[in-house]
Protein backbone atom coordinates (compact mmCIF):
# COMPACT_ATOMS: atom_id res chain seq x y z
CA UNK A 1 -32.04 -44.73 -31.57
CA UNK A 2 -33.36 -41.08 -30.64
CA UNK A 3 -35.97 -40.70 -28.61
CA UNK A 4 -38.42 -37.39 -27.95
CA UNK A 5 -40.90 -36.76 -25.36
CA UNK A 6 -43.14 -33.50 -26.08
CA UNK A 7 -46.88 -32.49 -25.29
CA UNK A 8 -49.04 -30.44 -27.42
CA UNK A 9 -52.22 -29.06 -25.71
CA UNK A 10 -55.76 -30.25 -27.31
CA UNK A 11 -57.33 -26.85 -27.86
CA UNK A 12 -60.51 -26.21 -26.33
CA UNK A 13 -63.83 -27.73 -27.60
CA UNK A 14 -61.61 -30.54 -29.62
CA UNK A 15 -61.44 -32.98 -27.08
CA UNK A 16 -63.87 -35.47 -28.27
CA UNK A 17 -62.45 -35.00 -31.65
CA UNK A 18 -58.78 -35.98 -30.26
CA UNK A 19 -60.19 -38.85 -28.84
CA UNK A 20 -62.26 -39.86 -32.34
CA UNK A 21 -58.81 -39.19 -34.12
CA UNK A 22 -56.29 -41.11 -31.42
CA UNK A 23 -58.60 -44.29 -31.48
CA UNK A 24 -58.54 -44.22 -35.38
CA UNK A 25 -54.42 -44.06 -35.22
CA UNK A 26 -54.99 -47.34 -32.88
CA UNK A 27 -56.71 -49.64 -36.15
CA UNK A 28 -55.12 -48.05 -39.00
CA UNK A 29 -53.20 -49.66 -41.34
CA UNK A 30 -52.59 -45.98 -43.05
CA UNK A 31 -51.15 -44.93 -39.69
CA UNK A 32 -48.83 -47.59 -39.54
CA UNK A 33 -47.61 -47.31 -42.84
CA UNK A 34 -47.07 -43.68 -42.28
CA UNK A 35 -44.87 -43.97 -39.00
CA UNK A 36 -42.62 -46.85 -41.31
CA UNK A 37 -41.95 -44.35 -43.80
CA UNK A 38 -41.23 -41.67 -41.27
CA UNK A 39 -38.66 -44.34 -39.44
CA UNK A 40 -40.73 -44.42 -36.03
CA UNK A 41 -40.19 -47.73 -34.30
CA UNK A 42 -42.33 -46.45 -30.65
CA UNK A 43 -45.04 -43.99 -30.39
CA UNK A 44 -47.03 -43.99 -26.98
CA UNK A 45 -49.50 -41.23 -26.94
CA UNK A 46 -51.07 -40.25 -23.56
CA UNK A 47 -54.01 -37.36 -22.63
CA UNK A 48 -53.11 -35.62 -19.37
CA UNK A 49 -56.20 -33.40 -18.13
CA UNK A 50 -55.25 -30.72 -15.87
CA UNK A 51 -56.56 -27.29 -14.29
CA UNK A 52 -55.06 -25.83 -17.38
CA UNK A 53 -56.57 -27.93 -20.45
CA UNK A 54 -56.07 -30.75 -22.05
CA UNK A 55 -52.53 -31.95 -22.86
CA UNK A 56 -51.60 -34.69 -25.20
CA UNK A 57 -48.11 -36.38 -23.79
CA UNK A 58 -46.00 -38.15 -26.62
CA UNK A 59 -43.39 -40.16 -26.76
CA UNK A 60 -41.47 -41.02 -30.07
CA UNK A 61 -38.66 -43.12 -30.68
CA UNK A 62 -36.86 -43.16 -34.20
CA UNK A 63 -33.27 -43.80 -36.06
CA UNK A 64 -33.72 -40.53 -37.32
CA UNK A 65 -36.32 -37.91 -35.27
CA UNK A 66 -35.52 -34.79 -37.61
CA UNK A 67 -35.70 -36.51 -40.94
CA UNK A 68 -39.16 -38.72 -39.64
CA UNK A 69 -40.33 -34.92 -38.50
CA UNK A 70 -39.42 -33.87 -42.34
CA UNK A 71 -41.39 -36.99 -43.93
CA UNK A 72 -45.01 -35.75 -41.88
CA UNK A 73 -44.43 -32.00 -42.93
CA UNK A 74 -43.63 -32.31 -46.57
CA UNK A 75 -45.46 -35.57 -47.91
CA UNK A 76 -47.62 -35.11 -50.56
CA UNK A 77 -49.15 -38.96 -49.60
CA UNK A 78 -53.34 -37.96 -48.95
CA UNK A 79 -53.13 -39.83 -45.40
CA UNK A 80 -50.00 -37.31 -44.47
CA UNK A 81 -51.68 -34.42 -45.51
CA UNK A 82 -54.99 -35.55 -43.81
CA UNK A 83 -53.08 -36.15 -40.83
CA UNK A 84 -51.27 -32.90 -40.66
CA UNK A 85 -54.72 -30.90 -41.31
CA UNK A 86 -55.67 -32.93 -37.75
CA UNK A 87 -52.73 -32.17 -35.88
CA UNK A 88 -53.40 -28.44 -36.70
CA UNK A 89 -56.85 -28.43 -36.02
CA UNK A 90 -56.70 -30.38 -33.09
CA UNK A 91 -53.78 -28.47 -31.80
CA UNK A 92 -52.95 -25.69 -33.18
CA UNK A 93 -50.02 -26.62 -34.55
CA UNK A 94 -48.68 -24.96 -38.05
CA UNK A 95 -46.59 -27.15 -40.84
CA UNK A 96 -43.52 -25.58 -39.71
CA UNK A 97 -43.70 -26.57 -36.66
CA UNK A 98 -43.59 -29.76 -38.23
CA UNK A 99 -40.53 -29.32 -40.08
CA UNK A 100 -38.26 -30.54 -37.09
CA UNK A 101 -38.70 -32.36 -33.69
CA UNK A 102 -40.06 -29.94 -30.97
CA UNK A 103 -37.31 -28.42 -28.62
CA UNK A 104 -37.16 -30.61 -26.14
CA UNK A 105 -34.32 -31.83 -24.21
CA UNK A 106 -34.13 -34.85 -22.10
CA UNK A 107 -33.06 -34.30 -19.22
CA UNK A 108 -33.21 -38.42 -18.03
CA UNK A 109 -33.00 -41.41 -19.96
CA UNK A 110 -33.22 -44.64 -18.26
CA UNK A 111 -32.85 -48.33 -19.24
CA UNK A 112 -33.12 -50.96 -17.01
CA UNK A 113 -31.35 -54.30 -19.46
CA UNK A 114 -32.69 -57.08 -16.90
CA UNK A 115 -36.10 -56.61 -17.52
């Protein structure tokens, strides 16, 4: 399995929309047939409020993180290209950005097998 952590800051004045839009992921049966078809098997999403703005923290753990990337940016399905208008108004983020996991590199990766 791969695994990702990147942020993405919640642009100003959206906040209250995030949170509308996170809960909704939390229910829907949409959302969870969207991350099966993109191959996510974990998906924690945290806000982290700082001096700076609003930052949403997300972890994503997948077979395949570059081809579940290329599933969300070119699906035609109505709930994909819903979601994608979201993530760019909420944002900021553009549908190429979407083509392939964000460049992060992890730098630690722990397991702990006896718990």
């Amino acid at each position: 399995m791969e695994c990702i952590v990147w942020s993405a800051p919640v642009l100003p004045g959206k906040l209250e929309a995030w949170k509308a839009f996170a809960q909704g992921t939390k229910t829907g049966e949409d959302y969870d047939r969207q991350r099966k078809r993109m191959g996510i098997v974990r998906e924690v999403v945290s806000l982290m409020q700082t001096p700076a703005g609003d930052v949403a923290c997300i972890f994503q753990e997948a077979k395949d993180l570059a081809r579940a990337f290329q599933v969300l940016a070119q699906s035609d399905d109505p709930y994909d290209v819903w979601f994608r208008d979201q993530i760019m108004e909420l944002h900021g983020l553009t549908p190429e950005m979407l083509q392939a996991p964000p460049p992060a590199i992890v730098a630690v990766d722990y397991h702990n097998d006896e718990g």
